[in-house]
N, C-alpha and C. Protein backbone atom coordinates (compact mmCIF):
# COMPACT_ATOMS: atom_id res chain seq x y z
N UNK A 1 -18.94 -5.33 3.20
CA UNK A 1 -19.44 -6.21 2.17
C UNK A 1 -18.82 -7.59 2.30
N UNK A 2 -17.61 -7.57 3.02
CA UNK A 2 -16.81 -8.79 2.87
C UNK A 2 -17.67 -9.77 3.64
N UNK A 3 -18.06 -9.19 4.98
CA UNK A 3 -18.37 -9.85 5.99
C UNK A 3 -19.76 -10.11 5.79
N UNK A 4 -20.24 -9.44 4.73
CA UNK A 4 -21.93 -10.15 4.57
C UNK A 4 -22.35 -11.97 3.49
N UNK A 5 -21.16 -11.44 2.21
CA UNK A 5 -20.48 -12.33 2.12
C UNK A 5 -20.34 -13.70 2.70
N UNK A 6 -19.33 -13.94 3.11
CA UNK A 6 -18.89 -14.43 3.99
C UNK A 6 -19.73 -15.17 5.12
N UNK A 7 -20.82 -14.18 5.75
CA UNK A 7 -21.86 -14.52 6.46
C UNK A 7 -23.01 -15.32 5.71
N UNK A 8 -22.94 -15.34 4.19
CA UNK A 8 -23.83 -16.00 3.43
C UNK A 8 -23.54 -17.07 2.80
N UNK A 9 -22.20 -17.79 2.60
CA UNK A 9 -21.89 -18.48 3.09
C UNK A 9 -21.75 -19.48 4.01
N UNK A 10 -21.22 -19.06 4.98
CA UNK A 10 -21.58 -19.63 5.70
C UNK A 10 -23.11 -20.23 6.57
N UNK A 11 -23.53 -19.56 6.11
CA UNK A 11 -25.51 -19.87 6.16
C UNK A 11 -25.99 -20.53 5.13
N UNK A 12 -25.17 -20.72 4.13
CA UNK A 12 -25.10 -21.76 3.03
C UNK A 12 -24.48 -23.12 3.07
N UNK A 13 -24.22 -23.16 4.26
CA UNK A 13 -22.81 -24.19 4.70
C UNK A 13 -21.87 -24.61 4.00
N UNK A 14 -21.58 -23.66 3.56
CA UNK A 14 -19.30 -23.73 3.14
C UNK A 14 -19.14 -23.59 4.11
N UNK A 15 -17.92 -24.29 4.15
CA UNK A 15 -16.98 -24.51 5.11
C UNK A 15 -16.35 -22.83 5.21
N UNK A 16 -15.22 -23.00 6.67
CA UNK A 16 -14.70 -21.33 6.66
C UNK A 16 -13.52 -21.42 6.00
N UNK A 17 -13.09 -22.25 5.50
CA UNK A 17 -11.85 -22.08 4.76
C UNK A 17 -12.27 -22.01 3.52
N UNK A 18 -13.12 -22.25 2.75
CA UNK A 18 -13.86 -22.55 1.52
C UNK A 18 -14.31 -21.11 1.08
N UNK A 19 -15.18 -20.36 2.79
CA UNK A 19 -15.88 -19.59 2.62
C UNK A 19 -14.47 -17.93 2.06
N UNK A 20 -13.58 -18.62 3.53
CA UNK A 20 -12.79 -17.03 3.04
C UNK A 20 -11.85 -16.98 1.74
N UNK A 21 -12.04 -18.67 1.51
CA UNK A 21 -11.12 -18.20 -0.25
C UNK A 21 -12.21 -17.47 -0.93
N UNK A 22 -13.24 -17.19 -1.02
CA UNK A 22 -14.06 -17.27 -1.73
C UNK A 22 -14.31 -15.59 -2.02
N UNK A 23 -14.04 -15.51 -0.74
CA UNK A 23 -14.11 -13.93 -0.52
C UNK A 23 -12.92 -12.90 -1.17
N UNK A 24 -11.95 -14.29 -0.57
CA UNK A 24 -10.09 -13.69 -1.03
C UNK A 24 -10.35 -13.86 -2.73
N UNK A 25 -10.79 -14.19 -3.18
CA UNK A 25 -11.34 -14.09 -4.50
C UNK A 25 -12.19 -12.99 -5.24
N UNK A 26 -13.38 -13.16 -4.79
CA UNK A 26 -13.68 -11.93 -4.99
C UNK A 26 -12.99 -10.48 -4.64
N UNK A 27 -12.66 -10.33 -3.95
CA UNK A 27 -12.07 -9.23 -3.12
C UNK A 27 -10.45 -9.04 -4.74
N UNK A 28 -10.00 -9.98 -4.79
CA UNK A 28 -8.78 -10.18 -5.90
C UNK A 28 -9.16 -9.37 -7.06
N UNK A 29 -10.57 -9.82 -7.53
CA UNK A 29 -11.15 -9.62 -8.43
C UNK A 29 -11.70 -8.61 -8.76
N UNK A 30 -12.28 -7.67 -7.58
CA UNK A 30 -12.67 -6.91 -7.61
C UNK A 30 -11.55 -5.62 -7.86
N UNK A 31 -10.36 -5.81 -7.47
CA UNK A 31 -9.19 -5.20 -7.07
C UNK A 31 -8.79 -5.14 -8.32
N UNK A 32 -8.80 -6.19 -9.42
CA UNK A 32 -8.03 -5.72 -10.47
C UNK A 32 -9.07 -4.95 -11.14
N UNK A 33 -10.03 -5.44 -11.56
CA UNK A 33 -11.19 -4.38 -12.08
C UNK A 33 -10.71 -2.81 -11.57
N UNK A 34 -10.87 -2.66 -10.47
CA UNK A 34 -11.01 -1.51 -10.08
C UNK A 34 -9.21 -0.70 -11.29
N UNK A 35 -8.27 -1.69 -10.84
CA UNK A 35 -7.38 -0.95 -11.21
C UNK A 35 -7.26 -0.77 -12.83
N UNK A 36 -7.91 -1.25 -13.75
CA UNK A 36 -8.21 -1.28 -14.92
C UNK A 36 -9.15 -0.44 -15.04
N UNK A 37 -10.03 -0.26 -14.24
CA UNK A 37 -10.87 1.58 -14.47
C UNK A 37 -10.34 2.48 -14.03
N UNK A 38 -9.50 2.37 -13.26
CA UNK A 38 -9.02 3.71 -12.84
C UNK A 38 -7.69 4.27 -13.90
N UNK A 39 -6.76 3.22 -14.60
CA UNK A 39 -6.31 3.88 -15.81
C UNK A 39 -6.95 4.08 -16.50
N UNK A 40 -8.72 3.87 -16.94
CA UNK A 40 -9.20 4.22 -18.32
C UNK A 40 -10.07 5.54 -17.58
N UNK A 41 -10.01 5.62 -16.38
CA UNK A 41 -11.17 6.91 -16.45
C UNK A 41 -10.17 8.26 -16.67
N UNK A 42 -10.24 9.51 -16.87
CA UNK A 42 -10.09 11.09 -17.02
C UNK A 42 -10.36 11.36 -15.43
N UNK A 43 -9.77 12.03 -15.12
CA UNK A 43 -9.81 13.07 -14.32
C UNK A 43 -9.73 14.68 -14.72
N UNK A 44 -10.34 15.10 -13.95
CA UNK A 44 -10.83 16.42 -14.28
C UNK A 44 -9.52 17.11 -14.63
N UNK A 45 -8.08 16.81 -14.19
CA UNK A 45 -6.88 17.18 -14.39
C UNK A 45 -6.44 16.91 -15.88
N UNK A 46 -6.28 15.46 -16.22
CA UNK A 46 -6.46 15.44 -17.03
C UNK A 46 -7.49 15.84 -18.37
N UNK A 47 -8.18 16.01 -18.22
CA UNK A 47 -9.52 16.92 -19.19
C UNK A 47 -9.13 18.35 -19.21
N UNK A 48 -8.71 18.96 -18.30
CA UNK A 48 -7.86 19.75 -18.71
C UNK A 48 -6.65 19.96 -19.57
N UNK A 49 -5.86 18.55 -19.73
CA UNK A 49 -4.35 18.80 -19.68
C UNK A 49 -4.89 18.86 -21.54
N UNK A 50 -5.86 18.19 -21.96
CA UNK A 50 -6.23 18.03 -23.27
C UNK A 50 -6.67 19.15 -23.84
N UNK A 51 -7.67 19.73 -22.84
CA UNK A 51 -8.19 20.88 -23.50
C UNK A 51 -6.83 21.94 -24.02
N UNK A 52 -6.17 21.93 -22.70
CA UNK A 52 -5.27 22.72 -23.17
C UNK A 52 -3.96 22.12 -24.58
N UNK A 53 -3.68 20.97 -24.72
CA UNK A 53 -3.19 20.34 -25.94
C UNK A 53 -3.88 20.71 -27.56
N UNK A 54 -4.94 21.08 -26.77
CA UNK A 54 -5.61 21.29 -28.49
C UNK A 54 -5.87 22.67 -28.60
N UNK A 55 -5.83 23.28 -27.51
CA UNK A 55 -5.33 25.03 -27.69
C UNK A 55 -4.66 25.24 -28.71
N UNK A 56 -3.50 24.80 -28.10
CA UNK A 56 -1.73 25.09 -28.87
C UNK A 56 -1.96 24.55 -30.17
N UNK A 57 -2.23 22.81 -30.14
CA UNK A 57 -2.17 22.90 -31.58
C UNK A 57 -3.24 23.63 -32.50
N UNK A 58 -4.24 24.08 -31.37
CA UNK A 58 -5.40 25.31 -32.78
C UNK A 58 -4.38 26.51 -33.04
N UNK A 59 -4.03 26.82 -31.97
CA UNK A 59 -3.25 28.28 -32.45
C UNK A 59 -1.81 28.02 -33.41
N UNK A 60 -1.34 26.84 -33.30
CA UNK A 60 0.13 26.19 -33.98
C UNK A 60 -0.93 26.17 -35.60
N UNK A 61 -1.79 25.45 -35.70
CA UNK A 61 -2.11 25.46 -36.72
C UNK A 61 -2.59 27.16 -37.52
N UNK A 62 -3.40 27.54 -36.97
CA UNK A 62 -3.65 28.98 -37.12
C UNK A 62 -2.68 29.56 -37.56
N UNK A 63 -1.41 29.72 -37.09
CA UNK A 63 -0.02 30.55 -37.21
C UNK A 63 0.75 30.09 -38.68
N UNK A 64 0.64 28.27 -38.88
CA UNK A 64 0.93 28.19 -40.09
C UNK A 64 0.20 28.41 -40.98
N UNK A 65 -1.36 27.99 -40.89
CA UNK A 65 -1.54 28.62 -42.01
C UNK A 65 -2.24 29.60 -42.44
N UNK A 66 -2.02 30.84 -41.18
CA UNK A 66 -2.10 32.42 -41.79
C UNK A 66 -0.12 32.41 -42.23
N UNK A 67 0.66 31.55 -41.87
CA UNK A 67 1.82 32.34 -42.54
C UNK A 67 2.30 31.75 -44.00
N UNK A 68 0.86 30.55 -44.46
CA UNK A 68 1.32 30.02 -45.81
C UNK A 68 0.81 30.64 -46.53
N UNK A 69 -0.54 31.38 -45.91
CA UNK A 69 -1.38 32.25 -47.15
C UNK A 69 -0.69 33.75 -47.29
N UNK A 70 -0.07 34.15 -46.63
CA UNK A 70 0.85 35.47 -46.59
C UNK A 70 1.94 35.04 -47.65
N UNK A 71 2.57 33.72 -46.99
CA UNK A 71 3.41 33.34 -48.23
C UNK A 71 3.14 32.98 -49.38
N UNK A 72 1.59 32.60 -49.77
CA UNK A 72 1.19 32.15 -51.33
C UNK A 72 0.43 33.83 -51.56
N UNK A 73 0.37 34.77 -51.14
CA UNK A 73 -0.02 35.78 -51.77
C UNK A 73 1.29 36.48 -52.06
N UNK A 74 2.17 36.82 -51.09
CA UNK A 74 3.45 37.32 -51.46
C UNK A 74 3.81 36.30 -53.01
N UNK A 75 4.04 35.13 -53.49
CA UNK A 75 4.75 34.45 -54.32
C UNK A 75 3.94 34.69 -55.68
N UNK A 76 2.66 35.12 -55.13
CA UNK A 76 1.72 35.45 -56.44
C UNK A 76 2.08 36.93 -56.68
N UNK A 77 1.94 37.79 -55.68
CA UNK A 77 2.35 39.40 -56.07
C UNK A 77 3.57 39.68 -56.80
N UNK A 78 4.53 38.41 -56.38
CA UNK A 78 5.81 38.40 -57.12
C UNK A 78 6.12 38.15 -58.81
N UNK A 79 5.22 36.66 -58.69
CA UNK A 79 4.95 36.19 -60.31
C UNK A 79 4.30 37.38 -60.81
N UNK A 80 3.54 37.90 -60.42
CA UNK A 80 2.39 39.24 -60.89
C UNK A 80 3.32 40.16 -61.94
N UNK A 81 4.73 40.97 -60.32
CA UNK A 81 5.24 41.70 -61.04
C UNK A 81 6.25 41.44 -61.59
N UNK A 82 7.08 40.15 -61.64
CA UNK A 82 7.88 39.49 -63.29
C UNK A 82 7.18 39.22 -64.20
N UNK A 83 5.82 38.76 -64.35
CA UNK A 83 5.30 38.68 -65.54
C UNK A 83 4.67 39.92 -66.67
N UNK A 84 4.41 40.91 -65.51
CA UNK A 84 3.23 42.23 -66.30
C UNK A 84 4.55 43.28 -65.94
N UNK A 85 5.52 43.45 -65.63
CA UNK A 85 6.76 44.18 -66.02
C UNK A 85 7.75 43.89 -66.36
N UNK A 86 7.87 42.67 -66.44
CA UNK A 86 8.92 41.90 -66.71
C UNK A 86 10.08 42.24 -67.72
């Protein structure tokens, strides 16, 4: 691509020093782009690493709160039997 560029250019008549900044430019440009998508894209590794993050916290959540409703039925069975034998 550089060299088509470059070749069009120069068939445009820029000069070759004109022509290869021009390229060394683009080419710059293109380079940071690229590296600014490549931190925002996922990889399939990552898409995993998430899926599995929200496992744990489904089952972390699950665990507390089957163990708050065990604990708000136990605290009610309790009030139950201080109040009606008390």
């Amino acid at each position: 691509m550089e060299l088509e560029i470059y070749q069009g250019f120069k068939k445009a008549g820029v000069s070759d020093e004109d022509a290869q900044a021009i390229v060394e430019s683009i080419n710059k440009a293109i380079d940071q782009r690229y590296a600014v998508h490549s931190q925002q894209l996922a990889t399939q590794g990552d898409v995993e690493k998430v899926r599995a993050d929200i496992e744990k916290a489904k089952a972390e959540i699950i665990k507390w709160i089957l163990g708050s409703m065990i604990g708000a039925v136990g605290l009610a069975l309790t009030m139950i039997k201080i109040f009606i034998t008390g």
